[in-house]
C-alpha atoms as a PDB file:
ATOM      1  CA  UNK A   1       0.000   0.000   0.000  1.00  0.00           C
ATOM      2  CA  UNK A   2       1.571   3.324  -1.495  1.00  0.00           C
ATOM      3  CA  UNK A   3       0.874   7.034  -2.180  1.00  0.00           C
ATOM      4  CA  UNK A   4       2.775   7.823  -5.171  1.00  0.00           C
ATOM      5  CA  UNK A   5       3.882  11.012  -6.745  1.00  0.00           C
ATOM      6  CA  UNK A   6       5.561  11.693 -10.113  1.00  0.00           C
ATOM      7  CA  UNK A   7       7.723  14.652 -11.035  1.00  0.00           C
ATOM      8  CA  UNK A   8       5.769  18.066 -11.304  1.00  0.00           C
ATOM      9  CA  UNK A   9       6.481  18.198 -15.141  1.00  0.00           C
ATOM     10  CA  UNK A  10       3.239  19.070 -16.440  1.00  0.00           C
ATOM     11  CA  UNK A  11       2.184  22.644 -17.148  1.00  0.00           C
ATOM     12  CA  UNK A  12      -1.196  23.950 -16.900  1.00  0.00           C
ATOM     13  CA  UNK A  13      -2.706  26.682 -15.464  1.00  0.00           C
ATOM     14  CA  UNK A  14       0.896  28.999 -15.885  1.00  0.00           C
ATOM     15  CA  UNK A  15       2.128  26.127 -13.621  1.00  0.00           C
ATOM     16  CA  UNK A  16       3.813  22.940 -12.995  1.00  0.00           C
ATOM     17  CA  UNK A  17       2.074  19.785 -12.025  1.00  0.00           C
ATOM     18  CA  UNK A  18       2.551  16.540 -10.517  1.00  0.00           C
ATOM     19  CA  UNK A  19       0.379  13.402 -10.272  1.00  0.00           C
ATOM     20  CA  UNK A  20      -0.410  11.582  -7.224  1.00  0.00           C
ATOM     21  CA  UNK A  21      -1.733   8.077  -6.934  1.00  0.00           C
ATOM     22  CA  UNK A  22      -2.635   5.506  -4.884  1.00  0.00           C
ATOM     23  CA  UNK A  23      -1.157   1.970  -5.965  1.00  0.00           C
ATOM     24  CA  UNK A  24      -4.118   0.105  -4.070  1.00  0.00           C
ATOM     25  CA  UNK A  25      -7.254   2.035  -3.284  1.00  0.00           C
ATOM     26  CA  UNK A  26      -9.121   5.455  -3.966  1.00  0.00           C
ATOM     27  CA  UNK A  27     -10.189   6.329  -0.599  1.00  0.00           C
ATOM     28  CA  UNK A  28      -6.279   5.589   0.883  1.00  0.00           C
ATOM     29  CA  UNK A  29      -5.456   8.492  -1.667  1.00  0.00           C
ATOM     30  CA  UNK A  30      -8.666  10.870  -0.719  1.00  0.00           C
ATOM     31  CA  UNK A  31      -7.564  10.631   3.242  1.00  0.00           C
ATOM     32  CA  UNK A  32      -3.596  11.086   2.284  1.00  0.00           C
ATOM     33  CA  UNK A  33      -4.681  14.016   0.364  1.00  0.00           C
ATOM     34  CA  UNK A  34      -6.974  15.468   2.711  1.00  0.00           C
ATOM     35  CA  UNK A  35      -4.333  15.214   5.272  1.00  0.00           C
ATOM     36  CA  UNK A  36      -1.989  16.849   3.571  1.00  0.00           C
ATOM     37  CA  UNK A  37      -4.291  19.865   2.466  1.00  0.00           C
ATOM     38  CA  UNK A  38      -4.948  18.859  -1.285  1.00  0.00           C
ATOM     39  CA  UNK A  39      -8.362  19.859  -2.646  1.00  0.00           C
ATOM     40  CA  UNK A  40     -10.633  17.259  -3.436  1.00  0.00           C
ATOM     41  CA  UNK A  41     -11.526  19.490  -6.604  1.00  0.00           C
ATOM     42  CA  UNK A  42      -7.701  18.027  -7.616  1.00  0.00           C
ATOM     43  CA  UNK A  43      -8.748  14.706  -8.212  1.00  0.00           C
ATOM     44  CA  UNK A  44      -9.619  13.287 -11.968  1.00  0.00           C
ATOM     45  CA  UNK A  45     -10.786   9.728 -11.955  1.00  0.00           C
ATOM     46  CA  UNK A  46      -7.570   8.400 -10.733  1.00  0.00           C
ATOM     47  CA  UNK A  47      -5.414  10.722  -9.656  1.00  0.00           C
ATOM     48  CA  UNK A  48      -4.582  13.990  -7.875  1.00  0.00           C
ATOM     49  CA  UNK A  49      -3.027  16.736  -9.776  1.00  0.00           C
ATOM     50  CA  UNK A  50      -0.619  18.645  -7.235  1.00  0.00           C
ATOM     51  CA  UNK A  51       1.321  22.184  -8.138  1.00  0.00           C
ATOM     52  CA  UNK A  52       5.217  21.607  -8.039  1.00  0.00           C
ATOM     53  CA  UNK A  53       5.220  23.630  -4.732  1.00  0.00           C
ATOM     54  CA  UNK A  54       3.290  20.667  -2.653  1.00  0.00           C
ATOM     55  CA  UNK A  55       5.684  18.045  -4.349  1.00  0.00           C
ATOM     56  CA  UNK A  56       8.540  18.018  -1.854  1.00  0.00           C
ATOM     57  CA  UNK A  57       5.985  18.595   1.571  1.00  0.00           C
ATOM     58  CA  UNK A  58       4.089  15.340  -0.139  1.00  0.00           C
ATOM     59  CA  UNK A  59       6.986  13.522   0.035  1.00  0.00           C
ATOM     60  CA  UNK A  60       8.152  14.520   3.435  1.00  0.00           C
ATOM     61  CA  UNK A  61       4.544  13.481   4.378  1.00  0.00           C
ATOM     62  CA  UNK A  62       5.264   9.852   2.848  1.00  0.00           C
ATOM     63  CA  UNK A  63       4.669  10.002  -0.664  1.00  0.00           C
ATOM     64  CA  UNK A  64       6.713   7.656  -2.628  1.00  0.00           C
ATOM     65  CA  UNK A  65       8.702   9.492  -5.894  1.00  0.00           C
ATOM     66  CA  UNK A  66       8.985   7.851  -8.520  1.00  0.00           C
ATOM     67  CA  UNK A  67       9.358   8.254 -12.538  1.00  0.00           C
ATOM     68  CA  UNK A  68       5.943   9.247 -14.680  1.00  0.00           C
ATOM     69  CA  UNK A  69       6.298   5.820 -16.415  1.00  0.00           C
ATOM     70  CA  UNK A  70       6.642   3.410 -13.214  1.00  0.00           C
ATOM     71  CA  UNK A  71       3.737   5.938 -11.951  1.00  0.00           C
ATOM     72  CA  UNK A  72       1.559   4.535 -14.498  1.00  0.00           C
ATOM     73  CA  UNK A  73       2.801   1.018 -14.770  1.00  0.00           C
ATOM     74  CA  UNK A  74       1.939   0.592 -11.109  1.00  0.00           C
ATOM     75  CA  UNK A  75      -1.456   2.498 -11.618  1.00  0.00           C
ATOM     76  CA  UNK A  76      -2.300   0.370 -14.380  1.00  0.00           C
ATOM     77  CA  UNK A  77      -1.280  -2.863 -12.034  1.00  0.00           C
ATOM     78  CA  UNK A  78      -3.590  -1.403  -8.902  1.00  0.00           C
ATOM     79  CA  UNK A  79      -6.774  -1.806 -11.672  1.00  0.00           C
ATOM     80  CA  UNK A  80      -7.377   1.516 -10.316  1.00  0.00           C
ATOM     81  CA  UNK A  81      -6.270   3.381 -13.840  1.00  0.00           C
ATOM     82  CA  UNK A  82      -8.963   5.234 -16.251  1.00  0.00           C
ATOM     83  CA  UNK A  83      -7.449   4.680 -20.067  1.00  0.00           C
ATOM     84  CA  UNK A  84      -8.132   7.795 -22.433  1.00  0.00           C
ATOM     85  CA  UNK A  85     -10.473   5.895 -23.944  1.00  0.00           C
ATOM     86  CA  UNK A  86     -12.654   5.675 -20.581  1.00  0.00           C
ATOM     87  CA  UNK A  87     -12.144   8.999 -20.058  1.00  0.00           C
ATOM     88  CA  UNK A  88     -14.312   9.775 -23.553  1.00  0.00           C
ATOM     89  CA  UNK A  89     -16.646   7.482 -22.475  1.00  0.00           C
ATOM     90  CA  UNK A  90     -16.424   5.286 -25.865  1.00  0.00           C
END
């Protein structure tokens, strides 16, 4: 059981962004990021996105960094991950 955070490398919003993940179950992500001050209006389907400025308190709070790519591999492994295509709802 694992929070998990990627590097904040994704802009939006005239910032960066990180994702942050649970690798077993949605509601041990909602409480970590509740705890740890992250709006619930963050979440999308799957994740949390998280400005670069939360990254390092995240992981001080016991967020595990890892790469983007073993982010999603171990998403993808929890069952918890929502493909593209589920996102358009085909």
């Amino acid at each position: 059981m694992a929070i998990l955070i990627d590097d904040p490398m994704w802009p939006a919003h005239d910032r960066l962004w990180a994702h942050l993940v649970s690798d077993t179950d949605l509601e041990e992500l909602h409480a970590f990021a509740a705890r740890n001050g992250i709006p619930r209006r963050g979440f999308d389907r799957d994740h949390y996105d998280v400005p670069a400025e939360a990254h390092r308190r995240l992981v001080a709070a016991g967020a595990e960094h890892i790469g983007g790519r073993e982010l999603v591999r171990r998403l993808i492994a929890s069952g918890l991950r929502v493909t593209a295509r589920q996102r358009r709802g085909l």
